[in-house]
N, C-alpha and C. Protein backbone atom coordinates (compact mmCIF):
# COMPACT_ATOMS: atom_id res chain seq x y z
N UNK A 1 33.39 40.64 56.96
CA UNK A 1 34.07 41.61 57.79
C UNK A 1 34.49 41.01 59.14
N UNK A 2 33.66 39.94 59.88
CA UNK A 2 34.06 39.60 61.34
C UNK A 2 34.21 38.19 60.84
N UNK A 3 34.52 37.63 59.71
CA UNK A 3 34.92 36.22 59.79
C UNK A 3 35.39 35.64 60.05
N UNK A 4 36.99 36.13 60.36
CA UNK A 4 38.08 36.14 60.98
C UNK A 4 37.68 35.23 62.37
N UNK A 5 37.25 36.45 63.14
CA UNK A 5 36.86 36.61 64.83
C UNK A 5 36.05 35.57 64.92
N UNK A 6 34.80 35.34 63.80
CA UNK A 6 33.93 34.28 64.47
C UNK A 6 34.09 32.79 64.45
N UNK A 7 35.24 32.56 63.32
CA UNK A 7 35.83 31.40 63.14
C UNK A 7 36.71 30.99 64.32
N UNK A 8 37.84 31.97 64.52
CA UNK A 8 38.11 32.10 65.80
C UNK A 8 37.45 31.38 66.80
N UNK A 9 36.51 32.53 67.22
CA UNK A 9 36.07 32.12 68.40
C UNK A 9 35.34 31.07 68.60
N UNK A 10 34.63 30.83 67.62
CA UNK A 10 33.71 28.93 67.20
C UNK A 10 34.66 28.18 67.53
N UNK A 11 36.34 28.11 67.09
CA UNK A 11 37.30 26.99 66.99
C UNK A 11 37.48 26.69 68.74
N UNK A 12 37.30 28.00 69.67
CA UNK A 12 37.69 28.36 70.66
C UNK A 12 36.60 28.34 71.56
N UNK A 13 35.34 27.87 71.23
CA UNK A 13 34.13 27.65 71.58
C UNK A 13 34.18 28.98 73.08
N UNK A 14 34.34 30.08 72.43
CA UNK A 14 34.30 31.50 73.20
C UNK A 14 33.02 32.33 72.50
N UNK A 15 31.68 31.50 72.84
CA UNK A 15 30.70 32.26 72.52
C UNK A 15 30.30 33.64 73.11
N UNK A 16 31.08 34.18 73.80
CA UNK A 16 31.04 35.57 74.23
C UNK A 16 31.07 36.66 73.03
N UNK A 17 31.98 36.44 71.89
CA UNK A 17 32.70 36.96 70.61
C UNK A 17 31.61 36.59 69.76
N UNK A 18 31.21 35.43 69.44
CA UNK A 18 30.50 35.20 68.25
C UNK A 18 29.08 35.58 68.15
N UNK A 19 28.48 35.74 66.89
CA UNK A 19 27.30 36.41 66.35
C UNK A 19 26.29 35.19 66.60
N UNK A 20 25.79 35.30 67.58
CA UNK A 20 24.71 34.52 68.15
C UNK A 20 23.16 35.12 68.05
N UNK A 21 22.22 34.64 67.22
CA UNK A 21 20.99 35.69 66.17
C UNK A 21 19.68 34.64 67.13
N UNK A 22 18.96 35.51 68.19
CA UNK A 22 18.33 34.75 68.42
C UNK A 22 16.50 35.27 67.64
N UNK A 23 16.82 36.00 66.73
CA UNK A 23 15.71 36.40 66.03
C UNK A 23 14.62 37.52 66.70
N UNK A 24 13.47 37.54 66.34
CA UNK A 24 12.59 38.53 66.78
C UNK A 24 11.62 37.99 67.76
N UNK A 25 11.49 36.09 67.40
CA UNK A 25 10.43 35.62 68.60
C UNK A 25 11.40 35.01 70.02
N UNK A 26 12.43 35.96 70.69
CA UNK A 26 13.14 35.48 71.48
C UNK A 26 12.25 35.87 72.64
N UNK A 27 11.50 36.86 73.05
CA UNK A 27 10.53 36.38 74.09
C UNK A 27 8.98 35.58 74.05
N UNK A 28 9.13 34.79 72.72
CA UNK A 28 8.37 33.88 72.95
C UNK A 28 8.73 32.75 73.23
N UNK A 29 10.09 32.06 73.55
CA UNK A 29 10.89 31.21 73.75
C UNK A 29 10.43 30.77 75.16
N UNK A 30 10.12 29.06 75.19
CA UNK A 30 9.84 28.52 76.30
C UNK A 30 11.23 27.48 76.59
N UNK A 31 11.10 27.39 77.74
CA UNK A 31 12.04 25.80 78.44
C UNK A 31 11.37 24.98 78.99
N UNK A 32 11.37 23.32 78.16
CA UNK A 32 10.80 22.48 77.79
C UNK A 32 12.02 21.38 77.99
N UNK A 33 10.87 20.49 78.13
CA UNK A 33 12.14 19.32 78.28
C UNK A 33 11.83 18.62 76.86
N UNK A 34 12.78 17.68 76.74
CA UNK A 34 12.91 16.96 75.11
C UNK A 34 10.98 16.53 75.04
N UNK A 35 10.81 15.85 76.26
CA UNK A 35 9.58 15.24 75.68
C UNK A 35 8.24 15.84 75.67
N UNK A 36 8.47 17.22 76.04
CA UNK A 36 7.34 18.10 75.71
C UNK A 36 7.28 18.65 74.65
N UNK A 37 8.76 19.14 73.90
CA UNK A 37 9.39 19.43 72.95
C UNK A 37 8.58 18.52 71.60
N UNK A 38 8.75 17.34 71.75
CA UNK A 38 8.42 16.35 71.17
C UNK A 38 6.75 16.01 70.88
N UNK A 39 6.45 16.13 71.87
CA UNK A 39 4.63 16.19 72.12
C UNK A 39 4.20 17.45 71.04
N UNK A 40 4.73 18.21 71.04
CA UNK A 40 4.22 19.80 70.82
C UNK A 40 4.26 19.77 69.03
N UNK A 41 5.69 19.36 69.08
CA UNK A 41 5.87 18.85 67.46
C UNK A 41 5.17 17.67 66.82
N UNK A 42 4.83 16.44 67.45
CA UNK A 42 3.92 15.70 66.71
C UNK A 42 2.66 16.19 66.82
N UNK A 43 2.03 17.06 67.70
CA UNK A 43 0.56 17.45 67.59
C UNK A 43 0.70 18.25 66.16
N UNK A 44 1.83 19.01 66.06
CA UNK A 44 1.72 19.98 64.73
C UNK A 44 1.61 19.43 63.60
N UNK A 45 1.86 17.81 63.36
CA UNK A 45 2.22 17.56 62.32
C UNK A 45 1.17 17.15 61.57
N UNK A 46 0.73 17.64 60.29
CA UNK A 46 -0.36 17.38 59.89
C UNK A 46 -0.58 15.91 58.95
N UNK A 47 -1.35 15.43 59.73
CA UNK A 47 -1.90 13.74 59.24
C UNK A 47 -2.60 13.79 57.85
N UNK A 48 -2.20 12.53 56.91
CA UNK A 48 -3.24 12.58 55.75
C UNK A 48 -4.27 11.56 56.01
């Protein structure tokens, strides 16, 4: 139905228009720099 518009506006990088889904954990969202980012993800990763 809005495919049109969002193609559009992607081509037109006018993210005002487009369907931008930031999900349900958007206030659990931190700002991090790459290498904390990075830290956080290799602690998760599980070792054999």
């Amino acid at each position: 139905m809005t495919q049109d518009l969002r193609k559009a506006s992607s081509e037109e990088g006018d993210w005002n228009t487009m369907s931008l889904w930031a999900g349900q954990g958007l206030r659990l969202a931190e700002q991090l720099s790459v290498e904390q980012l990075m830290q956080r993800l290799t602690k998760a990763i599980p070792r054999q």
